[in-house]
C-alpha atoms as a PDB file:
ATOM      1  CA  UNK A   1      13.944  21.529   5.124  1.00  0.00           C
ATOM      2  CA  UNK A   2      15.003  23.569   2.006  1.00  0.00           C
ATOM      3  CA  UNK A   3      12.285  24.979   0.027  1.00  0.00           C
ATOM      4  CA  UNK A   4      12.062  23.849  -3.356  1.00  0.00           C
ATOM      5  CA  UNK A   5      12.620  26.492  -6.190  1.00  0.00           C
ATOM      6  CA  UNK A   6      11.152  24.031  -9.356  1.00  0.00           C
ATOM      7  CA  UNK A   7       7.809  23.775 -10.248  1.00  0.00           C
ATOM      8  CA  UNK A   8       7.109  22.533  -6.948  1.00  0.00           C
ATOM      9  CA  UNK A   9       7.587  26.438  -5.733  1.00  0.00           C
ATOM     10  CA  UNK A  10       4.991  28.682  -4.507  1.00  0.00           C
ATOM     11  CA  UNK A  11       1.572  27.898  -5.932  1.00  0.00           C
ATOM     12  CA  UNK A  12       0.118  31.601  -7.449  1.00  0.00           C
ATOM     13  CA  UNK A  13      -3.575  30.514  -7.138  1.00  0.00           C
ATOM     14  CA  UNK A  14      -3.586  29.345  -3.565  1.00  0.00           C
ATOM     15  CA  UNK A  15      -0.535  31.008  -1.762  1.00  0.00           C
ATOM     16  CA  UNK A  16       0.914  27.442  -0.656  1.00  0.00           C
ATOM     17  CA  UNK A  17       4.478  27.027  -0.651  1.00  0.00           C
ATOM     18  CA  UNK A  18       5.844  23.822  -0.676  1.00  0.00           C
ATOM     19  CA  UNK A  19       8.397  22.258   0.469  1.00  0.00           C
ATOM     20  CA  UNK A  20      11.193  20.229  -1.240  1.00  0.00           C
ATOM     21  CA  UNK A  21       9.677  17.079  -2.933  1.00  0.00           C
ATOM     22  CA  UNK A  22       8.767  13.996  -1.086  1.00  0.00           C
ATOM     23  CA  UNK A  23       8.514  10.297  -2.710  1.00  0.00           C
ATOM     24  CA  UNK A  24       6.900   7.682  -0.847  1.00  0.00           C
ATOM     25  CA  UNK A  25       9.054   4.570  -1.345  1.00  0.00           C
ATOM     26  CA  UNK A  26       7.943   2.786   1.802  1.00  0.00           C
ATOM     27  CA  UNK A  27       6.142   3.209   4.589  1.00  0.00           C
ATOM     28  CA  UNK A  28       9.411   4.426   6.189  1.00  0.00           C
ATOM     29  CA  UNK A  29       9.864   7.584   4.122  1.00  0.00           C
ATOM     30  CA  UNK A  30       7.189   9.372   6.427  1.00  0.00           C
ATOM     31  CA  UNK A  31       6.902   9.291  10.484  1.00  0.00           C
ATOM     32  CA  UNK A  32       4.451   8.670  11.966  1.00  0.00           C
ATOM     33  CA  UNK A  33       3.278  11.017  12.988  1.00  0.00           C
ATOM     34  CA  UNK A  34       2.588  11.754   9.153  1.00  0.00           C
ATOM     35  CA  UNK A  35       1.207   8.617   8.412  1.00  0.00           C
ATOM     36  CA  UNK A  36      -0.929   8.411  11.381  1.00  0.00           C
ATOM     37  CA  UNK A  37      -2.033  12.218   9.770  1.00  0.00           C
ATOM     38  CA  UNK A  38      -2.427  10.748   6.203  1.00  0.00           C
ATOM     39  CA  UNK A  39      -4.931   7.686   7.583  1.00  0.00           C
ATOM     40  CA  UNK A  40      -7.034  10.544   9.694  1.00  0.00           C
ATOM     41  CA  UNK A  41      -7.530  12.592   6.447  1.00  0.00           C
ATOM     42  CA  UNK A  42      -8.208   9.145   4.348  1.00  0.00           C
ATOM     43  CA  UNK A  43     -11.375   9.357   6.459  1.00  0.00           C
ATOM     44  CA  UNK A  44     -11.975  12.761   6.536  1.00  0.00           C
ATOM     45  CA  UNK A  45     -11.883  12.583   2.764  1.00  0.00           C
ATOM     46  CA  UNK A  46     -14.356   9.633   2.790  1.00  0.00           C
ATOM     47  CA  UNK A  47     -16.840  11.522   4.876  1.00  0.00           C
ATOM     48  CA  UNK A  48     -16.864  14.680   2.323  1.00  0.00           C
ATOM     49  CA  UNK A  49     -17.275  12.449  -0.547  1.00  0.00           C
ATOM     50  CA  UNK A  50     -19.677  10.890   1.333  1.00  0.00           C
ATOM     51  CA  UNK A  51     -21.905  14.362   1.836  1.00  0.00           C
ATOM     52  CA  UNK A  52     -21.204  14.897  -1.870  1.00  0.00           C
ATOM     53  CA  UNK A  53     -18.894  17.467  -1.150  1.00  0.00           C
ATOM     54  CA  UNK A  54     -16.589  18.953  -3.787  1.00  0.00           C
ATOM     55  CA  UNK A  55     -13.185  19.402  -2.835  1.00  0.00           C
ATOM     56  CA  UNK A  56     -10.364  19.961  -5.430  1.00  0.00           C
ATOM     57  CA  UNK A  57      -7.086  21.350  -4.813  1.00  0.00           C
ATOM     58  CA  UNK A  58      -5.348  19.147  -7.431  1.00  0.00           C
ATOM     59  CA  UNK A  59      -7.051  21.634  -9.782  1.00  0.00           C
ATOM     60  CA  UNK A  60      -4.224  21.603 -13.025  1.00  0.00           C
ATOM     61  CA  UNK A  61      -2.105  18.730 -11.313  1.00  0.00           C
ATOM     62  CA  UNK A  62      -1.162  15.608 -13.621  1.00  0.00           C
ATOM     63  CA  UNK A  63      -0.495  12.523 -12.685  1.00  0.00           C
ATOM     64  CA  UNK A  64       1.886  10.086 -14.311  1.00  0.00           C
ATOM     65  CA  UNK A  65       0.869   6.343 -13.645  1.00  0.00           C
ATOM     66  CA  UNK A  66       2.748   3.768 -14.946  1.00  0.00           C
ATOM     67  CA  UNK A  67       1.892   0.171 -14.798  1.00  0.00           C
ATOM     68  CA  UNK A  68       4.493  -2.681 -15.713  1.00  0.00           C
ATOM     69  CA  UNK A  69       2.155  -5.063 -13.983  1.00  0.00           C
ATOM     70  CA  UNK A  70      -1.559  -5.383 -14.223  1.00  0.00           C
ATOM     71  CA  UNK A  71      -3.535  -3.624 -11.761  1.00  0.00           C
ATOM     72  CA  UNK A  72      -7.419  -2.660 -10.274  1.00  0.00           C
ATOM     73  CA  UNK A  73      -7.742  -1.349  -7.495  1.00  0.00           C
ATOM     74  CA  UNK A  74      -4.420   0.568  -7.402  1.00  0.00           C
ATOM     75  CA  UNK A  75      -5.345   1.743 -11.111  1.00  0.00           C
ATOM     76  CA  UNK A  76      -9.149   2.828 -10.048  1.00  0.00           C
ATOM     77  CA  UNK A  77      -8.350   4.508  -6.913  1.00  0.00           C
ATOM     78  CA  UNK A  78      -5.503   6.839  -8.133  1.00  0.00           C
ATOM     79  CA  UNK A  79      -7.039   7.299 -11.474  1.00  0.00           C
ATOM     80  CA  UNK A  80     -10.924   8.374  -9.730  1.00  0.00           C
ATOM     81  CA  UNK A  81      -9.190  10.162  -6.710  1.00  0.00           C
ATOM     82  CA  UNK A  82      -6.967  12.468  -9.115  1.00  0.00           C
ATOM     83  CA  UNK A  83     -10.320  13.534 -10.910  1.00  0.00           C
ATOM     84  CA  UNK A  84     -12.172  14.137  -7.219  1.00  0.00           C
ATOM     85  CA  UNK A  85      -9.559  16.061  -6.280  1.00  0.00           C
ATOM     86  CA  UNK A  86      -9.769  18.312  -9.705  1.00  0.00           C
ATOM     87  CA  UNK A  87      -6.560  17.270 -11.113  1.00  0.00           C
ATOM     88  CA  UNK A  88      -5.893  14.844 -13.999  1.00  0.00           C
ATOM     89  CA  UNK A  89      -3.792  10.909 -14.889  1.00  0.00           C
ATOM     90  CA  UNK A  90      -2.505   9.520 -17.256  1.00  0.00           C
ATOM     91  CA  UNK A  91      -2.381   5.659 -17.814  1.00  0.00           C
ATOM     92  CA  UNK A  92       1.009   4.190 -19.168  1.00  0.00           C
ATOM     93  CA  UNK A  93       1.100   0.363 -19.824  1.00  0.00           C
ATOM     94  CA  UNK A  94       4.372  -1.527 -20.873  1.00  0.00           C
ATOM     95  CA  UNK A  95       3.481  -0.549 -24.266  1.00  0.00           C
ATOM     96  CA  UNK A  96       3.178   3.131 -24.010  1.00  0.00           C
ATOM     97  CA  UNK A  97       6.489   3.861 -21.188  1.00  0.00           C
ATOM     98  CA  UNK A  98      10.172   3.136 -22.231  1.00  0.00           C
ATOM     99  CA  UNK A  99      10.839   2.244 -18.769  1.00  0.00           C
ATOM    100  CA  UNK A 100      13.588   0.105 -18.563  1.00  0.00           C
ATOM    101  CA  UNK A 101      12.739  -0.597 -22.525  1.00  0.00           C
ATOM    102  CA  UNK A 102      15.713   1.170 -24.666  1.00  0.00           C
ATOM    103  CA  UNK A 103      15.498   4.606 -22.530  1.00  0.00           C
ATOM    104  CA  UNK A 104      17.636   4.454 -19.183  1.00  0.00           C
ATOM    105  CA  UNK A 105      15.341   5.074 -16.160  1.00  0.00           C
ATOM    106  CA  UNK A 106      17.254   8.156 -15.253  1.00  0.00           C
ATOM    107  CA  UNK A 107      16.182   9.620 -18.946  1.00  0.00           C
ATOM    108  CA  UNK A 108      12.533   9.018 -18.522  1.00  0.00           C
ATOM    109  CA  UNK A 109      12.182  10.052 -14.679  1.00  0.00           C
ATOM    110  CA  UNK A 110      13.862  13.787 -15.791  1.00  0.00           C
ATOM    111  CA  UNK A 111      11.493  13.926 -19.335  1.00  0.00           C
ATOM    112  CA  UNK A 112       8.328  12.994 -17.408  1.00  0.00           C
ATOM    113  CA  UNK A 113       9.301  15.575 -14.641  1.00  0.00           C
ATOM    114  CA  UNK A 114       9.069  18.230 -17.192  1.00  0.00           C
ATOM    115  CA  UNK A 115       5.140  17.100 -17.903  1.00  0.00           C
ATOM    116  CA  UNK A 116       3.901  16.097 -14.619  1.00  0.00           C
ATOM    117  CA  UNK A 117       2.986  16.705 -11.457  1.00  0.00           C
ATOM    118  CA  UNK A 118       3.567  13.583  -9.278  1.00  0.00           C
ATOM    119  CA  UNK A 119       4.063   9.953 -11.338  1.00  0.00           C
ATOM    120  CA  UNK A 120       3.142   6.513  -9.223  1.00  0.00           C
ATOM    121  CA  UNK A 121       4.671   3.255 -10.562  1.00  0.00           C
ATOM    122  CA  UNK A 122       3.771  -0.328 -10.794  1.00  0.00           C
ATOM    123  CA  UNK A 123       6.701  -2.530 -11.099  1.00  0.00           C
ATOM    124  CA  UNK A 124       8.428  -6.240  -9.650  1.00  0.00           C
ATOM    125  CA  UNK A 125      11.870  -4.183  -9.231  1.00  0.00           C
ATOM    126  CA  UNK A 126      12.104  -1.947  -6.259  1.00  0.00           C
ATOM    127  CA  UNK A 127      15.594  -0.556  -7.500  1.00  0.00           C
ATOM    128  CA  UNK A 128      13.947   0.722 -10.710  1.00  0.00           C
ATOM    129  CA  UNK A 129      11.031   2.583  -8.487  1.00  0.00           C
ATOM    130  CA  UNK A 130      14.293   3.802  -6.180  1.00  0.00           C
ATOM    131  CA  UNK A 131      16.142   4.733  -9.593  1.00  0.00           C
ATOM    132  CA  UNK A 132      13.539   6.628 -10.944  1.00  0.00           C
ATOM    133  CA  UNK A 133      12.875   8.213  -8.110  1.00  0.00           C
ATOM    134  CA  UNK A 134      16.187   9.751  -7.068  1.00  0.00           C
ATOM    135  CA  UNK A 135      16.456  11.299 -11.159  1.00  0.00           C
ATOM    136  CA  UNK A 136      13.013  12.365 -10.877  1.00  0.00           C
ATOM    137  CA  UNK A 137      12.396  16.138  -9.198  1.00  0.00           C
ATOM    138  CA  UNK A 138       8.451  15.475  -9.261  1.00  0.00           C
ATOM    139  CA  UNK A 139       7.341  13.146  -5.891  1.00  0.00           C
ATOM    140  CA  UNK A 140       7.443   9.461  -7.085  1.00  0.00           C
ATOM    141  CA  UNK A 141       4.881   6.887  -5.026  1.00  0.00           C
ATOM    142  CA  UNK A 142       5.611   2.895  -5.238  1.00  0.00           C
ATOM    143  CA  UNK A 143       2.286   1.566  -6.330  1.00  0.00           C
ATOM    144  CA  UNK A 144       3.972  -2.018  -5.569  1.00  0.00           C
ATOM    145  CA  UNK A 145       6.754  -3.932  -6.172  1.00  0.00           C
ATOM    146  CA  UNK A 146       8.026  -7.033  -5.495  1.00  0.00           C
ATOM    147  CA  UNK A 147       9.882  -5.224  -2.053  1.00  0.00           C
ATOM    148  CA  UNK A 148       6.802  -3.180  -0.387  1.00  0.00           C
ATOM    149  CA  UNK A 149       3.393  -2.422  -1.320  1.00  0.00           C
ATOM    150  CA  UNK A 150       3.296   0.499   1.015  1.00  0.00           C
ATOM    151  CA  UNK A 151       0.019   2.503  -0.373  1.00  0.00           C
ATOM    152  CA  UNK A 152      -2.004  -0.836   0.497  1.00  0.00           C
ATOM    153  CA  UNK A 153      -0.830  -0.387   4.110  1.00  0.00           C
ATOM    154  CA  UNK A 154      -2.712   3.149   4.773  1.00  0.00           C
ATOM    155  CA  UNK A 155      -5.793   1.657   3.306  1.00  0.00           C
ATOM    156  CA  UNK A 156      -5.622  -1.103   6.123  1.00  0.00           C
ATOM    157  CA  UNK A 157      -5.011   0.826   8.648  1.00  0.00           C
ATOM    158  CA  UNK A 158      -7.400   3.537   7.956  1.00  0.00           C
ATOM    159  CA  UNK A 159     -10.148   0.294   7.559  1.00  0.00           C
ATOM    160  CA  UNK A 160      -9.036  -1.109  11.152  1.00  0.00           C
ATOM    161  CA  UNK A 161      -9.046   1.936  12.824  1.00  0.00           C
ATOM    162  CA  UNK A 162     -12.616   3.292  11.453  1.00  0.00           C
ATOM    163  CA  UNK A 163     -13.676   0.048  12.998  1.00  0.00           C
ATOM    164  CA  UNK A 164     -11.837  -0.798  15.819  1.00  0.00           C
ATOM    165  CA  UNK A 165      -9.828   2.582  16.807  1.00  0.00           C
ATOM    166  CA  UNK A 166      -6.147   2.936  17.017  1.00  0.00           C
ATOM    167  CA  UNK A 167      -4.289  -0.205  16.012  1.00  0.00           C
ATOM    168  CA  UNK A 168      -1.034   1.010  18.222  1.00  0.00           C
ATOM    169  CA  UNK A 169      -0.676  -1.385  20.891  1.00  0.00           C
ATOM    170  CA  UNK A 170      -2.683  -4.073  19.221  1.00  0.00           C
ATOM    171  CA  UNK A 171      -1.940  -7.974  18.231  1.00  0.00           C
ATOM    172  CA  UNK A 172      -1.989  -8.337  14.359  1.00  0.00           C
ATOM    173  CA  UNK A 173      -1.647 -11.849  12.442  1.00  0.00           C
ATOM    174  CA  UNK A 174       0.142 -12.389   9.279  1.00  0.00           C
ATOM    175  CA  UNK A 175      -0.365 -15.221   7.740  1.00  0.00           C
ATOM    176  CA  UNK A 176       0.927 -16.785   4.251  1.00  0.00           C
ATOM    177  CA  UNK A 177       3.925 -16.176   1.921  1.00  0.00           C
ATOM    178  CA  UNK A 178       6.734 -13.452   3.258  1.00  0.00           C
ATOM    179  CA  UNK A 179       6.460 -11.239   0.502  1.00  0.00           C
ATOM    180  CA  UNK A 180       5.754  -7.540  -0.234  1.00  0.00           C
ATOM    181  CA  UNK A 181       2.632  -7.442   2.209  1.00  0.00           C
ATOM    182  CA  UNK A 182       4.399  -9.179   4.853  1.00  0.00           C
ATOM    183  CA  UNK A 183       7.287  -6.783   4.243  1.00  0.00           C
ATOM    184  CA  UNK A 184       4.986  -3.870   4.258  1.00  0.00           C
ATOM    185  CA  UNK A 185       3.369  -5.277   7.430  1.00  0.00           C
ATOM    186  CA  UNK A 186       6.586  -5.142   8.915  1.00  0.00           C
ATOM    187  CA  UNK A 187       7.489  -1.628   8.789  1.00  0.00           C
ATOM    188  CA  UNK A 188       3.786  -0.760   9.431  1.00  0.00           C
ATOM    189  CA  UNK A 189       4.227  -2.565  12.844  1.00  0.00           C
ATOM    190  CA  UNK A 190       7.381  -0.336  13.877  1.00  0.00           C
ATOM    191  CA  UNK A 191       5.795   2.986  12.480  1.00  0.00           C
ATOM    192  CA  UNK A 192       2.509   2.408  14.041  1.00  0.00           C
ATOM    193  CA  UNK A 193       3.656   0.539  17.470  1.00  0.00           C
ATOM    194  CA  UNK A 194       1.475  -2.816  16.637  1.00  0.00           C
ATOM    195  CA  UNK A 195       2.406  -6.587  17.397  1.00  0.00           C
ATOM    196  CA  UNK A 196       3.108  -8.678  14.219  1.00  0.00           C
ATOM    197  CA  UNK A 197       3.174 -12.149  14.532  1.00  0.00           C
ATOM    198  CA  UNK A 198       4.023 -13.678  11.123  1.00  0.00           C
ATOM    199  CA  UNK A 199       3.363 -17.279   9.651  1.00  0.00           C
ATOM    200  CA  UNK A 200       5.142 -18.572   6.860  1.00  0.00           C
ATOM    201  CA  UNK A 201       6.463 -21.804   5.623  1.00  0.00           C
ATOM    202  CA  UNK A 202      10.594 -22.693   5.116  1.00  0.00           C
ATOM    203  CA  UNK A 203      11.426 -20.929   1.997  1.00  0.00           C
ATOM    204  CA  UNK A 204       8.883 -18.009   2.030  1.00  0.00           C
ATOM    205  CA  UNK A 205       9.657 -15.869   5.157  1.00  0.00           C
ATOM    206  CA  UNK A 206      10.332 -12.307   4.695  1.00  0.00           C
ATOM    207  CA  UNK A 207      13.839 -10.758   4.589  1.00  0.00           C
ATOM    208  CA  UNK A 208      15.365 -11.662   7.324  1.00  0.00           C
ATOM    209  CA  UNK A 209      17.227  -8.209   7.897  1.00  0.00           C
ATOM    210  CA  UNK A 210      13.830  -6.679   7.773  1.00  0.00           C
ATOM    211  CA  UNK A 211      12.678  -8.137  10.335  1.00  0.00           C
ATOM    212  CA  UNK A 212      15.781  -7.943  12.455  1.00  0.00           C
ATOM    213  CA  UNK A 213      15.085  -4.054  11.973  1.00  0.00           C
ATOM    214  CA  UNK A 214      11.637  -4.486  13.622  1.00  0.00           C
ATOM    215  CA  UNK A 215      11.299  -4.970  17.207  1.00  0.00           C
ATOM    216  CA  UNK A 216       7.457  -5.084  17.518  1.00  0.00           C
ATOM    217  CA  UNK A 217       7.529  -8.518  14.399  1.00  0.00           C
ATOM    218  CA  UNK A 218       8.440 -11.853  14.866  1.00  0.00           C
ATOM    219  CA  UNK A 219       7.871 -15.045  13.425  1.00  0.00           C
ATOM    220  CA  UNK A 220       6.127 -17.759  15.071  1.00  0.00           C
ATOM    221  CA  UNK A 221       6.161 -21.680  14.361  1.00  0.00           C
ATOM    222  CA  UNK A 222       2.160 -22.073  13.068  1.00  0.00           C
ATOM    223  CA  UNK A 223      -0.543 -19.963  11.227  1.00  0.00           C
ATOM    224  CA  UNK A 224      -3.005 -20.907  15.025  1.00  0.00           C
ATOM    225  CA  UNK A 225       0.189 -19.334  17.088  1.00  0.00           C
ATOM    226  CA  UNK A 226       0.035 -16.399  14.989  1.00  0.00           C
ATOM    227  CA  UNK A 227      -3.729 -16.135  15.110  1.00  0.00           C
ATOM    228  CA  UNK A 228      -4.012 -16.458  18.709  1.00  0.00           C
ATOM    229  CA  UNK A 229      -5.758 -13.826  20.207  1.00  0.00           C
ATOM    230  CA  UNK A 230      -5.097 -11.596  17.190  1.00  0.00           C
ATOM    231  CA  UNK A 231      -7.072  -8.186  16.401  1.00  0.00           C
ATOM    232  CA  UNK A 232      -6.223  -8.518  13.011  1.00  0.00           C
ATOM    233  CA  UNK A 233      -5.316 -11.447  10.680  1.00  0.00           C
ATOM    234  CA  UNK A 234      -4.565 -10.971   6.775  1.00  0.00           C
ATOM    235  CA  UNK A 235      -3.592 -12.614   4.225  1.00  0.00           C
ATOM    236  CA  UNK A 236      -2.330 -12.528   1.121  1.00  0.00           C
ATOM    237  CA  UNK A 237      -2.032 -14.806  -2.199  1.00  0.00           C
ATOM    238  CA  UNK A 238       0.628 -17.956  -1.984  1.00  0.00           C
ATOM    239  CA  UNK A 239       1.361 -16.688  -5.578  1.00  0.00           C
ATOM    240  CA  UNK A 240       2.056 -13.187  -6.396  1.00  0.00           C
ATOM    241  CA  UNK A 241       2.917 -11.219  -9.495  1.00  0.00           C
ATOM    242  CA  UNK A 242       6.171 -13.066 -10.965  1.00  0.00           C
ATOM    243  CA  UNK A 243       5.567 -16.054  -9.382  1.00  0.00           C
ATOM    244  CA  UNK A 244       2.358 -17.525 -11.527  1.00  0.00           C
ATOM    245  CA  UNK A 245       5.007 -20.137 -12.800  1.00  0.00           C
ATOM    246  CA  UNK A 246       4.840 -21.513  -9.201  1.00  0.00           C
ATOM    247  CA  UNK A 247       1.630 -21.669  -8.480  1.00  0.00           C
ATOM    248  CA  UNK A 248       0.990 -25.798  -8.499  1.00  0.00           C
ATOM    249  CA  UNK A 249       4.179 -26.313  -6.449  1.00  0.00           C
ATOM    250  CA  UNK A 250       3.098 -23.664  -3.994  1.00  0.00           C
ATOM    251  CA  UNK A 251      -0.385 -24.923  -3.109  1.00  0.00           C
ATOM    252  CA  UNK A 252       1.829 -27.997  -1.465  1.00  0.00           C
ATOM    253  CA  UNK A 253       4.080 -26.060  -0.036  1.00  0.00           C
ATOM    254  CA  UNK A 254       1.409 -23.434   1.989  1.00  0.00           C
ATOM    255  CA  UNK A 255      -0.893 -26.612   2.936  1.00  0.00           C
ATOM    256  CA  UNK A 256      -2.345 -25.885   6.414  1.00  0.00           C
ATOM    257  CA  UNK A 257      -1.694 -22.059   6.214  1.00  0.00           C
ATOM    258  CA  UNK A 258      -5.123 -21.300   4.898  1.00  0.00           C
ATOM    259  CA  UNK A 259      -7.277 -18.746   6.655  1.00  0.00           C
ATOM    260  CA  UNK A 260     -11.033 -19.639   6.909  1.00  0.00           C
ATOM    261  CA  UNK A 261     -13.743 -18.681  10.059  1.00  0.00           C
ATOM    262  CA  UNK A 262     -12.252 -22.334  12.330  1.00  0.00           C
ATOM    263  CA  UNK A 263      -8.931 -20.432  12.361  1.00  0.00           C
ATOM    264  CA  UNK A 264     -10.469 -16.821  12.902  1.00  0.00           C
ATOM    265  CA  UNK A 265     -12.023 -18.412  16.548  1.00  0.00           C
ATOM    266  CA  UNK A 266      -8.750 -18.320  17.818  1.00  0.00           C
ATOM    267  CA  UNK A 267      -8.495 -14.704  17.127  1.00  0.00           C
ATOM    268  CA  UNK A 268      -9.952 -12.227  19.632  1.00  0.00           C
ATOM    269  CA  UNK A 269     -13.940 -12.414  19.731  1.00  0.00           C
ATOM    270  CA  UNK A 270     -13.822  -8.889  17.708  1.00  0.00           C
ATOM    271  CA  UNK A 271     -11.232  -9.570  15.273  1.00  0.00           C
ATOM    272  CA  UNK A 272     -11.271  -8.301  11.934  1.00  0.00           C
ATOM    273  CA  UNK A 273      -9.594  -9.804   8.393  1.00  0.00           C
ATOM    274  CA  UNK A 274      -8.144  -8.424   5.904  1.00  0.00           C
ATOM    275  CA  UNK A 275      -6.719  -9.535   2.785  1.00  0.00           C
ATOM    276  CA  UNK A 276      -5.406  -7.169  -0.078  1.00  0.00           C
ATOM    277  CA  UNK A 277      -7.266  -8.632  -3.213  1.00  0.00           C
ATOM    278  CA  UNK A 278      -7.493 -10.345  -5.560  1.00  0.00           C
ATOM    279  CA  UNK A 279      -8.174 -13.499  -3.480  1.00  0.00           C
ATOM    280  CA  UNK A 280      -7.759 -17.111  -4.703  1.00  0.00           C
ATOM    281  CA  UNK A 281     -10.700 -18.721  -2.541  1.00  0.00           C
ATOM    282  CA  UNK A 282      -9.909 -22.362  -1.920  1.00  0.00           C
ATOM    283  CA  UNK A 283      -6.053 -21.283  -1.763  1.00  0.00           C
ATOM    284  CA  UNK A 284      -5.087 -18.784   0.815  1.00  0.00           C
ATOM    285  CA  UNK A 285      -8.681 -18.664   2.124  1.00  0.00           C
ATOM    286  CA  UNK A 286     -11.776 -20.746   2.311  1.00  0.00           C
ATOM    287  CA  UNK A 287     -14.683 -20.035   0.008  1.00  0.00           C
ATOM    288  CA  UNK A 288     -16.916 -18.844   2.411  1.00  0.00           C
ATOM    289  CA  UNK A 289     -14.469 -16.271   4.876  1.00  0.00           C
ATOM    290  CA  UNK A 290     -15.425 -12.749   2.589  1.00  0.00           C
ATOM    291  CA  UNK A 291     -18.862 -13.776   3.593  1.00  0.00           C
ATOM    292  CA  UNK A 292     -17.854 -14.336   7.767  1.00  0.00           C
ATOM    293  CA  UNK A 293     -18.902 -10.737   9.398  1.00  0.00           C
ATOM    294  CA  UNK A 294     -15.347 -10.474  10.576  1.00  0.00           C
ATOM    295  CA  UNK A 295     -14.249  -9.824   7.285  1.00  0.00           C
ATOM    296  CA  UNK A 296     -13.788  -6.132   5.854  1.00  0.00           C
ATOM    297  CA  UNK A 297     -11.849  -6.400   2.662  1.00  0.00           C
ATOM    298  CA  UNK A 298     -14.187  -4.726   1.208  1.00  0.00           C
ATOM    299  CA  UNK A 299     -14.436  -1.843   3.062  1.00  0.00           C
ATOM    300  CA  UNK A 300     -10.277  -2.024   2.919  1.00  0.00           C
ATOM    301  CA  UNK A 301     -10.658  -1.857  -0.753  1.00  0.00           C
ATOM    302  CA  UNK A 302     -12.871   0.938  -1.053  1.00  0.00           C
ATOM    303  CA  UNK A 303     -10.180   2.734   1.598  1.00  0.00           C
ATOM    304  CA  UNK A 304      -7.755   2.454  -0.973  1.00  0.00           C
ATOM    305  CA  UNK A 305      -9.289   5.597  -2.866  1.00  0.00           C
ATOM    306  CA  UNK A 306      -9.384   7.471   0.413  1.00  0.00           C
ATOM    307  CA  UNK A 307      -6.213   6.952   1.122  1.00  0.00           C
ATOM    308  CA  UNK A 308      -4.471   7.468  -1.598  1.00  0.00           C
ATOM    309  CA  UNK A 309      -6.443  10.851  -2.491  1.00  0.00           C
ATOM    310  CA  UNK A 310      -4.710  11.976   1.056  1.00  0.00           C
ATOM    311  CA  UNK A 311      -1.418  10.496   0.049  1.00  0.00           C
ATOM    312  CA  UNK A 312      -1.822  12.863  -3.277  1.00  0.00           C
ATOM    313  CA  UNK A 313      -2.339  15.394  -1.800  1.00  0.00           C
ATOM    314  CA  UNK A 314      -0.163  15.286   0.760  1.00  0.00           C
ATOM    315  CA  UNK A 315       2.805  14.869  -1.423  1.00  0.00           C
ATOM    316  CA  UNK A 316       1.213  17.614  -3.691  1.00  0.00           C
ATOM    317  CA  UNK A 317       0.549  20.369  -0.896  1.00  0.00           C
ATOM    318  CA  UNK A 318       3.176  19.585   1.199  1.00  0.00           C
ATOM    319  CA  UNK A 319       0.681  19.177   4.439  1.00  0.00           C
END
């Protein structure tokens, strides 16, 4: 790899040199060998905050985050983990970025690469994030769009394996609508060598060349077939961003694939849930699974600021 000569060059204060800049688009853009790297320093990360432990080498970094969608946990964990790792963001809402408003992508990926470090963006339209990267000579990260919500994907993993040790070779159950999660889910199953079983109803699967790309995912005829003897089951909403408009037609449509503790028993007797928050209990899951010891979504969203602190600095350091 070429070493970058921009203001991603050699660092004065710590000696680094870095290498040409990275974006993280999908889960895809690393190995994995990198990723499987990035969720072992998520936790390593954890356990210094954890001891109190300062630990900045974002010192005089900025981050760029812009948000066409609305956001909380993404938001929180990127906007905390800059400041714990001694560097600064920047919030952009609809109102405040001229992305895709009046100023051509291109324009605004080369203007804010003049001012920032590193920008993350929130947006329905993947080619935008993949526009705005390729103008952009600052890393870009896709904080979700309607394609992949890769950064959500290191936060799970890091959760399952703190609790359950490596997920390669394991069974993992996805069950609901085939959309960026499920997509995400795929390409975490061929990076990280898991078994994806996915349930969806006619009309929702995910991308069909997507999965043809993944040897370790299929899709199986019922949300219990899926389930069976799982390590892991998630979910996700049966309305996501862009589809609120949906939402009564949709309950109909994703009767029976609801996720609740009867389910779970046909999981393995140590499986763990996930689901990616925010949840619609009654919908997607029962009211009382969050409260079923097999559940860590909690933990998964605290993870997210562990993980994406390594992802930061990762793309920042080049290691």
């Amino acid at each position: 790899m070429t070493k970058a000569t921009s203001r991603l060059g050699g660092d004065k204060d710590t000696g680094i040199t870095m290498n040409a800049k990275r974006d993280f688009m999908t889960l895809l853009d690393f190995s994995s060998d990198e990723l499987t790297s990035l969720t072992k320093r998520a936790s390593e990360l954890k356990q210094l905050r954890k001891r109190g432990a300062r630990h900045t080498p974002l010192t005089g970094k900025t981050l760029a985050m812009i948000f066409q969608l609305s956001s909380t946990r993404t938001r929180v964990a990127f906007e905390a983990g800059m400041n714990e790792l001694g560097g600064h963001a920047i919030f952009l809402s609809p109102n405040d970025s001229q992305l895709g408003r009046g100023e051509p992508i291109s324009d605004t990926a080369q203007v804010l690469s003049e001012m920032v470090d590193i920008v993350m963006i929130r947006t329905l339209s993947q080619d935008d994030i993949e526009t705005f990267a390729a103008h952009a000579s600052v890393p870009v990260i896709n904080a979700m769009s309607s394609r992949f919500h890769p950064c959500q994907l290191l936060a799970d993993v890091q959760t399952f394996e703190e609790h359950r040790g490596p997920i390669t070779g394991k069974s993992v159950a996805f069950v609901g609508d085939g959309y960026n999660m499920c997509h995400s889910y795929i390409n975490a199953a061929r990076q990280w060598g898991f078994q994806l079983k996915i349930a969806c109803p006619d009309g929702h699967r995910p991308d069909q060349a997507l999965l043809d790309s993944c040897n370790e995912a299929s899709l199986v005829e019922s949300p219990r077939e899926a389930v069976e003897k799982a390590d892991l089951v998630v979910t996700d909403v049966w309305s996501s961003m862009g589809h609120e408009e949906e939402a009564d037609a949709r309950l109909a449509t994703f009767d029976g694939y609801q996720v609740n503790p009867k389910l779970l028993d046909f999981a393995s007797k140590d499986a763990l849930f996930m689901h990616c928050l925010p949840a619609h209990r009654g919908e997607e899951i029962s009211e009382d699974l969050f409260s079923d010891p097999r559940s860590v979504v909690f933990d998964e969203a605290g993870n997210r600021l562990h993980s994406q602190k390594a992802l930061l600095e990762f793309l920042l350091q080049g290691r």
